[in-house]
N, C-alpha and C. Protein backbone atom coordinates (compact mmCIF):
# COMPACT_ATOMS: atom_id res chain seq x y z
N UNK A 1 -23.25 -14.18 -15.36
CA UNK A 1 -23.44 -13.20 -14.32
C UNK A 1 -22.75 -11.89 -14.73
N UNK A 2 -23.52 -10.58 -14.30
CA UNK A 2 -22.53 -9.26 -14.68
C UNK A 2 -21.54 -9.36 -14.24
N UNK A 3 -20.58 -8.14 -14.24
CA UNK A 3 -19.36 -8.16 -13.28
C UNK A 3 -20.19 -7.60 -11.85
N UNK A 4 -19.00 -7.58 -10.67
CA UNK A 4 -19.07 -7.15 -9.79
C UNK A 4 -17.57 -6.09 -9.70
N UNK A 5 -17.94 -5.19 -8.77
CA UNK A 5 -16.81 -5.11 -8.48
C UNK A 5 -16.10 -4.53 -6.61
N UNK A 6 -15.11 -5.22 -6.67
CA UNK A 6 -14.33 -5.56 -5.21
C UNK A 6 -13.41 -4.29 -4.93
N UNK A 7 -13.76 -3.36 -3.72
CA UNK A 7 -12.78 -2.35 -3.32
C UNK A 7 -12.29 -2.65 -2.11
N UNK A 8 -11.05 -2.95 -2.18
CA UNK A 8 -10.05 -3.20 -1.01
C UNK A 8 -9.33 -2.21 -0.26
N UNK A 9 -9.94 -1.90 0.98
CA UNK A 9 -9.01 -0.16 1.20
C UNK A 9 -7.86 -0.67 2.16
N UNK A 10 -6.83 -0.26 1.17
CA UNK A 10 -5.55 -0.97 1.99
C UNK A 10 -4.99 -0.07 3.18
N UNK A 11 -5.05 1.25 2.38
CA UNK A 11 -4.49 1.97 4.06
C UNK A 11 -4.58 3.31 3.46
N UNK A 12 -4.79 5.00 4.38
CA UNK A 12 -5.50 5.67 4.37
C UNK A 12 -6.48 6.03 3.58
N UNK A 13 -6.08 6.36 2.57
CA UNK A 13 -6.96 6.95 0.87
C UNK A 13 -6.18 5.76 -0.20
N UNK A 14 -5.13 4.98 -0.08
CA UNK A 14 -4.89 3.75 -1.23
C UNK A 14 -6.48 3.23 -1.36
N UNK A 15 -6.67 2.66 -2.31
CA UNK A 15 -7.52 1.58 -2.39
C UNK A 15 -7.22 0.58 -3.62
N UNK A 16 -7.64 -0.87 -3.82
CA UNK A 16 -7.85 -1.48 -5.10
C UNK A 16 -9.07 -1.26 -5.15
N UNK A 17 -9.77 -1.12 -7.03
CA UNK A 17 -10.73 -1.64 -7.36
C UNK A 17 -10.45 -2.47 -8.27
N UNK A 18 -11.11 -4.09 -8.16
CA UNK A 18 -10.65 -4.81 -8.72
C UNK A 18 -12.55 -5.44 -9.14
N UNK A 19 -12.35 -5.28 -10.75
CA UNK A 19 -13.46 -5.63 -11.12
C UNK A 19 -13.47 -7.14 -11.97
N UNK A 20 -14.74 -7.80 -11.42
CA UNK A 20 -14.58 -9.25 -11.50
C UNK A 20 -15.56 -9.67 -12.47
N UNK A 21 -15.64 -10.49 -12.86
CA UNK A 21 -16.70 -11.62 -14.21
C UNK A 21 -16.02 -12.26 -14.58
N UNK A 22 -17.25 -13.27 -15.50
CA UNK A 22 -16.67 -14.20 -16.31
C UNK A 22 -16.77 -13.90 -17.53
N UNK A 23 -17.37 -12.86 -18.39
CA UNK A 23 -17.22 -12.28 -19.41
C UNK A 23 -16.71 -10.79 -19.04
N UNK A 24 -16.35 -9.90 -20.41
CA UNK A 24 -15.66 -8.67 -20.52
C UNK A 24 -16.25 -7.86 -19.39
N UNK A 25 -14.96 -6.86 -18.97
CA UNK A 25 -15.18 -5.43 -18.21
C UNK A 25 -14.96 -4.51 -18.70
N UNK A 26 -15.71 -3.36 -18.99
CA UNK A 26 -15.33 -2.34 -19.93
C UNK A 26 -15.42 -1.23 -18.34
N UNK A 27 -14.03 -0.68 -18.47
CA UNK A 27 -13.70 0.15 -17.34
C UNK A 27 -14.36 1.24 -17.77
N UNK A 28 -14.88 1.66 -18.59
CA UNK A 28 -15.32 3.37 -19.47
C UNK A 28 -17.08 3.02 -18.77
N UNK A 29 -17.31 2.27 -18.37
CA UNK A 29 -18.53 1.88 -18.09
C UNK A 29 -19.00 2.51 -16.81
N UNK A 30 -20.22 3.35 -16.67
CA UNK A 30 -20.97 4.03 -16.07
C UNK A 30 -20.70 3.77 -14.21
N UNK A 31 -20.49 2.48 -14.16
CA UNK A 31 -21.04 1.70 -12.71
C UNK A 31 -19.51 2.07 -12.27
N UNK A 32 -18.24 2.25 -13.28
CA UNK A 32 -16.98 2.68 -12.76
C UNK A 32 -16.84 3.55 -12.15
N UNK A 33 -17.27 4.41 -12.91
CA UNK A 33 -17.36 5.94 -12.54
C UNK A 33 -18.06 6.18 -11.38
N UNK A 34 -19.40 5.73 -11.02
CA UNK A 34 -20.07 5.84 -9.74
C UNK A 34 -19.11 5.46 -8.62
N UNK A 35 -18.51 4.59 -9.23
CA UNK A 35 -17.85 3.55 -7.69
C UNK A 35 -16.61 4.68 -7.66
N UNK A 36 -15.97 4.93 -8.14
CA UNK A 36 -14.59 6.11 -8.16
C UNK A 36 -15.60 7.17 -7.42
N UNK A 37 -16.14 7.46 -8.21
CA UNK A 37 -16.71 9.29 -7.55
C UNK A 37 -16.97 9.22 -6.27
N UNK A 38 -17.60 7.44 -5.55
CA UNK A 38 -18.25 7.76 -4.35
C UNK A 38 -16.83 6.95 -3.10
N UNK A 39 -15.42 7.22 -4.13
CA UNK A 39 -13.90 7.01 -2.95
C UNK A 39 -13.33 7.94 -2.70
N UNK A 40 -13.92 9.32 -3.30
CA UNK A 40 -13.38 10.25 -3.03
C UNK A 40 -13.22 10.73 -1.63
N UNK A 41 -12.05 11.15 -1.02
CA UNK A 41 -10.75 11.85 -1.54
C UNK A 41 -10.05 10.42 -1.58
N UNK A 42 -9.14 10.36 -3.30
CA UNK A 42 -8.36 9.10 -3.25
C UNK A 42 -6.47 9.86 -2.99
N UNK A 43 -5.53 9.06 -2.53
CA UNK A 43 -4.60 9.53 -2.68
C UNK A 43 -3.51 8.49 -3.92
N UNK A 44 -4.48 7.03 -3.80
CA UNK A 44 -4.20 6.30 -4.95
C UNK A 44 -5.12 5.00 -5.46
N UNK A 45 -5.21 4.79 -6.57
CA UNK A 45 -6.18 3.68 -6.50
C UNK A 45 -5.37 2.95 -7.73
N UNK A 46 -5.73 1.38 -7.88
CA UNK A 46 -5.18 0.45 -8.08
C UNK A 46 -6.50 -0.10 -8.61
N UNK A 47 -6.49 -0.27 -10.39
CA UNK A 47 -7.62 -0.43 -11.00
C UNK A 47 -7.32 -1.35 -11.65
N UNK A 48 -7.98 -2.66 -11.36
CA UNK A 48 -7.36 -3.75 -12.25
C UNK A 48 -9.18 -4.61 -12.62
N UNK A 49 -8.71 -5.84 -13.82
CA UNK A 49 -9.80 -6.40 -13.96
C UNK A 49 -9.65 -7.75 -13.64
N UNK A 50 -10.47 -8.67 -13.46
CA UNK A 50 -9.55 -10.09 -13.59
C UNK A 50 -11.14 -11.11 -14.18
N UNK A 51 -11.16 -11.88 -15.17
CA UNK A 51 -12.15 -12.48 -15.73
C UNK A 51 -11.87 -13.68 -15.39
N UNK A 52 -12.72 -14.57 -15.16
CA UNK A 52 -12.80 -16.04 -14.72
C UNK A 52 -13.69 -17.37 -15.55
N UNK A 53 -13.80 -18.30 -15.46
CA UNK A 53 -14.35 -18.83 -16.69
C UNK A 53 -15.55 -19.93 -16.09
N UNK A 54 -15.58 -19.22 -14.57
CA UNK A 54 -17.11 -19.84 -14.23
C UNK A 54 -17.78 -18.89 -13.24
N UNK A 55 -18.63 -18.85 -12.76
CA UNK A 55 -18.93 -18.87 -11.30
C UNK A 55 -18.58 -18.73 -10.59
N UNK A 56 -18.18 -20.19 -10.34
CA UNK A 56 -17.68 -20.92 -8.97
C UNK A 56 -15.78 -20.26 -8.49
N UNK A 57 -15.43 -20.15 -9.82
CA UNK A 57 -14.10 -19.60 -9.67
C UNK A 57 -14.61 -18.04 -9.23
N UNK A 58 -14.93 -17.49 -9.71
CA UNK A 58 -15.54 -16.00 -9.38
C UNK A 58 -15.65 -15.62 -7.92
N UNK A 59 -16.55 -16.68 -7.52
CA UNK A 59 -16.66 -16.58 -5.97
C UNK A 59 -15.58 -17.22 -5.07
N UNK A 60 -14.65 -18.00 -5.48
CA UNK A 60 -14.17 -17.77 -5.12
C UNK A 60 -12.46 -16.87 -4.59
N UNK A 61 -12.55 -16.61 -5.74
CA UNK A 61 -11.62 -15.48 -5.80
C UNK A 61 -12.44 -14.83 -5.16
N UNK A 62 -13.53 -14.05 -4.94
CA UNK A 62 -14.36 -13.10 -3.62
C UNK A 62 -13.96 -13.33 -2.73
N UNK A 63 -14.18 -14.62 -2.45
CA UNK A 63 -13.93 -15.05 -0.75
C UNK A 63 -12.55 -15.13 -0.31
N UNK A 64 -11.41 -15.37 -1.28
CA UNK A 64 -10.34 -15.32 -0.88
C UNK A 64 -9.93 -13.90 -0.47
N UNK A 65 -10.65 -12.92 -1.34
CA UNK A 65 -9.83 -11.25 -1.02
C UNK A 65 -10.68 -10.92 -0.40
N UNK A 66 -11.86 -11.33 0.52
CA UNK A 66 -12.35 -10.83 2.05
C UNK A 66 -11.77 -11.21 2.86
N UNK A 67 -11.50 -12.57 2.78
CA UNK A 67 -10.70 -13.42 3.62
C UNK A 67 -9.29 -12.51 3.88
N UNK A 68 -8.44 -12.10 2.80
CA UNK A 68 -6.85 -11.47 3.31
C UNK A 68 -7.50 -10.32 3.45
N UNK A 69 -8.25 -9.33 3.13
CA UNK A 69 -8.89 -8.06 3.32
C UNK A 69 -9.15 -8.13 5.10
N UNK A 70 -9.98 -9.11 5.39
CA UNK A 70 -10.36 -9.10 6.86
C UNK A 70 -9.09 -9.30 8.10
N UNK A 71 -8.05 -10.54 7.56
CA UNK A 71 -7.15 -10.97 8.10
C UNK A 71 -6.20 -9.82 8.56
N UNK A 72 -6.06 -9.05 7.37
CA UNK A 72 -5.01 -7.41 7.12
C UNK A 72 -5.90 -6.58 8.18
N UNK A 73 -6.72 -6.64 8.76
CA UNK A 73 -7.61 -5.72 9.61
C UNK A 73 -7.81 -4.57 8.54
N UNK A 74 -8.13 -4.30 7.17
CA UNK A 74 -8.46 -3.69 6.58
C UNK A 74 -10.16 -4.40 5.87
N UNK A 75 -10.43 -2.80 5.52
CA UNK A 75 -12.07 -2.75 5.00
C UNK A 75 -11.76 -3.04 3.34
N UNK A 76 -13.32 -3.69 3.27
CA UNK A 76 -13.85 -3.90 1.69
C UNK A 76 -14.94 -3.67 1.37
N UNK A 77 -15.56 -3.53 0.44
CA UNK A 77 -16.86 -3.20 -0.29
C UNK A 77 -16.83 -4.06 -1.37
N UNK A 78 -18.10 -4.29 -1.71
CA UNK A 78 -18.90 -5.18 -3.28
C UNK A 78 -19.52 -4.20 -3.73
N UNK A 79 -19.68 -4.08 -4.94
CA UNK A 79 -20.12 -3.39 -5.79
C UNK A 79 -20.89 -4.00 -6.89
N UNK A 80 -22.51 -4.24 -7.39
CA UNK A 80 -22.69 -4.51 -8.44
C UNK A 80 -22.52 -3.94 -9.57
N UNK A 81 -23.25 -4.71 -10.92
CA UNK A 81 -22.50 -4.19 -11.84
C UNK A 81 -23.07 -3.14 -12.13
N UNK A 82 -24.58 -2.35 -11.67
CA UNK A 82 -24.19 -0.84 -11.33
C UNK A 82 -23.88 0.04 -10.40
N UNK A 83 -23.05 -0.67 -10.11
CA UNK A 83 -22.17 0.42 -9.03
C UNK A 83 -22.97 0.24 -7.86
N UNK A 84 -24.12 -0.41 -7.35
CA UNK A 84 -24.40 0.16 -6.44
C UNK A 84 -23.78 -0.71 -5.15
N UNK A 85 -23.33 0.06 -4.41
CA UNK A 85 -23.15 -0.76 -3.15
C UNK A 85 -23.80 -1.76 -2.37
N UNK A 86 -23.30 -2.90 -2.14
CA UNK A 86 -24.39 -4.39 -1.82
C UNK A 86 -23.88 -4.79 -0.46
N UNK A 87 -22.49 -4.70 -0.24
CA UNK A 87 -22.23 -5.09 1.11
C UNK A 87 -20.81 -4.23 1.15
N UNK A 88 -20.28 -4.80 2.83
CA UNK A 88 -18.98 -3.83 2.92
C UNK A 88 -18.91 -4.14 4.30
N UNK A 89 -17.73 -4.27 4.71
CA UNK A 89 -16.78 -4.74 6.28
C UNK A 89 -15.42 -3.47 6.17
N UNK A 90 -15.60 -3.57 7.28
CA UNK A 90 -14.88 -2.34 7.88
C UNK A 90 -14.10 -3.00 9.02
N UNK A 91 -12.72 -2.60 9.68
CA UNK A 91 -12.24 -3.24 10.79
C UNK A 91 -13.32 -3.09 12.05
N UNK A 92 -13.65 -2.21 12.50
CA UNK A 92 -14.48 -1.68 12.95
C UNK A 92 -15.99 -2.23 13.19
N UNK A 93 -16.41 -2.76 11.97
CA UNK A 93 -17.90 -3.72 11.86
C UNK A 93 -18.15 -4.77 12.48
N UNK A 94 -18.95 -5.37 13.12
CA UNK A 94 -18.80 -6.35 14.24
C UNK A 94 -19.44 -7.68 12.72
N UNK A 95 -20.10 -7.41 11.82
CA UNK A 95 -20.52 -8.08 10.77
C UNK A 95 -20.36 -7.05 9.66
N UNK A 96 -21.08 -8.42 8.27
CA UNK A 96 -21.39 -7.84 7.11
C UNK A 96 -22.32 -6.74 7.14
N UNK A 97 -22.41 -5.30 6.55
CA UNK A 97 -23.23 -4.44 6.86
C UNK A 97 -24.11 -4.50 4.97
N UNK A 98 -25.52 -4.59 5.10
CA UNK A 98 -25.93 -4.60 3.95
C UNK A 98 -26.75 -3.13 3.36
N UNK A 99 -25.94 -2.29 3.18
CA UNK A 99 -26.50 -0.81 3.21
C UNK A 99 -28.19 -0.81 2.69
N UNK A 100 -27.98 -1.39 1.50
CA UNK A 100 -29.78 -1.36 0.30
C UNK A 100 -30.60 -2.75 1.12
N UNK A 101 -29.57 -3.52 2.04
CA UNK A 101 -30.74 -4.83 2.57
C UNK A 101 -30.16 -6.08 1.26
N UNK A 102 -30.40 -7.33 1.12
CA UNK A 102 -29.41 -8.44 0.33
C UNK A 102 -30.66 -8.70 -0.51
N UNK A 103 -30.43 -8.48 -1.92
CA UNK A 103 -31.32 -8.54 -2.25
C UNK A 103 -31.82 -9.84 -2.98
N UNK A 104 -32.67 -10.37 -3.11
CA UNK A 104 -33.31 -11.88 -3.54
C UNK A 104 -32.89 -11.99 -4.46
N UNK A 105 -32.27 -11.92 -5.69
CA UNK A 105 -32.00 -12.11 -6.68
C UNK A 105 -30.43 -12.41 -6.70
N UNK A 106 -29.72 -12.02 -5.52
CA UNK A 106 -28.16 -12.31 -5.05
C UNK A 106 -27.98 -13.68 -4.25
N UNK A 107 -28.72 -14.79 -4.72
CA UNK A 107 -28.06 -16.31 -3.59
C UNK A 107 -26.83 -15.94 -4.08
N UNK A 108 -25.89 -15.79 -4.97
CA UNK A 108 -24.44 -15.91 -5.08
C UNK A 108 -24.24 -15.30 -3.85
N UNK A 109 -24.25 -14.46 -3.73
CA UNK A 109 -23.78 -13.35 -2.47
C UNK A 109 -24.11 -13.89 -1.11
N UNK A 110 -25.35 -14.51 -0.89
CA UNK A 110 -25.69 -14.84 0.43
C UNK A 110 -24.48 -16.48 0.51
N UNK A 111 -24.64 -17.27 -0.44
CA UNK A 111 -23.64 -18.22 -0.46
C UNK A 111 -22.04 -17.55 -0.12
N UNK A 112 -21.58 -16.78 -1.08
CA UNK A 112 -20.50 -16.31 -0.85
C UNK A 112 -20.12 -15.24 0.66
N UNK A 113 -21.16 -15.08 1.29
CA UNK A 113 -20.78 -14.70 2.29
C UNK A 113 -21.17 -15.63 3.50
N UNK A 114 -21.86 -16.50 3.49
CA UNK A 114 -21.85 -17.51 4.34
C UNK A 114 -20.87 -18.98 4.68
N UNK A 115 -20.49 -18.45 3.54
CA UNK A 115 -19.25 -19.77 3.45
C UNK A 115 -18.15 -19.15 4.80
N UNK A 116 -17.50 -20.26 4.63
CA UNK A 116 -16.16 -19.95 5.79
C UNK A 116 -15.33 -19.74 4.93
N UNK A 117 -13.73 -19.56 5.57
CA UNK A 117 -12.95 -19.25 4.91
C UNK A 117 -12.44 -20.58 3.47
N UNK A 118 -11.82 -19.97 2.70
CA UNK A 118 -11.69 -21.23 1.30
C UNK A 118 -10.74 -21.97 2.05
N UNK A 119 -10.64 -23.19 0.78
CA UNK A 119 -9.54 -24.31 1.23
C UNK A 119 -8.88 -23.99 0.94
């Protein structure tokens, strides 16, 4: 699977972007840059990568940082691996909001967001 990548807005303009796969992330990569340009105004961001060695671990590391993302009454966003925005919760959002619509080719995503919280 490409990477994805996970923006955690911790509190006013902070944010993490934390970009996920099971093979390499090259941060110099196009879909970075989109996702930065479209957090502007930042006052700090927190750019990390973290690689996993399946899937199943992948998702769930997702579900765990919606899970404390939601718990913190703070917002998140998904990001594919080009940048484009796929989903995103806000304190504020009564649900998942799917800006482009979920697209058929994402069961990971519809799984990973239908699940409950992890064990």
């Amino acid at each position: 699977m490409p990477p994805v990548y996970f923006v955690h807005h911790l509190a006013g303009h902070d944010e993490r972007l934390l970009g996920m796969a099971t093979g390499r992330i090259d941060l110099g990569h196009p879909a970075v840059g989109r996702i930065l340009a479209g957090l502007q105004p930042l006052d700090r961001i927190d750019l990390r990568t973290c690689r996993f060695d399946c899937q199943a671990s992948l998702a769930l590391a997702l579900r765990r940082r919606i899970l404390a993302a939601e718990q913190a009454a703070q917002g998140w966003r998904l990001f594919d691996a080009e940048g484009v925005l796929r989903c995103k919760r806000f304190p504020d959002d009564a649900c998942v909001i799917f800006p482009h619509g979920l697209p058929r080719e994402a069961a990971w995503l519809r799984t990973l967001l239908a699940a409950g919280p992890p064990a």
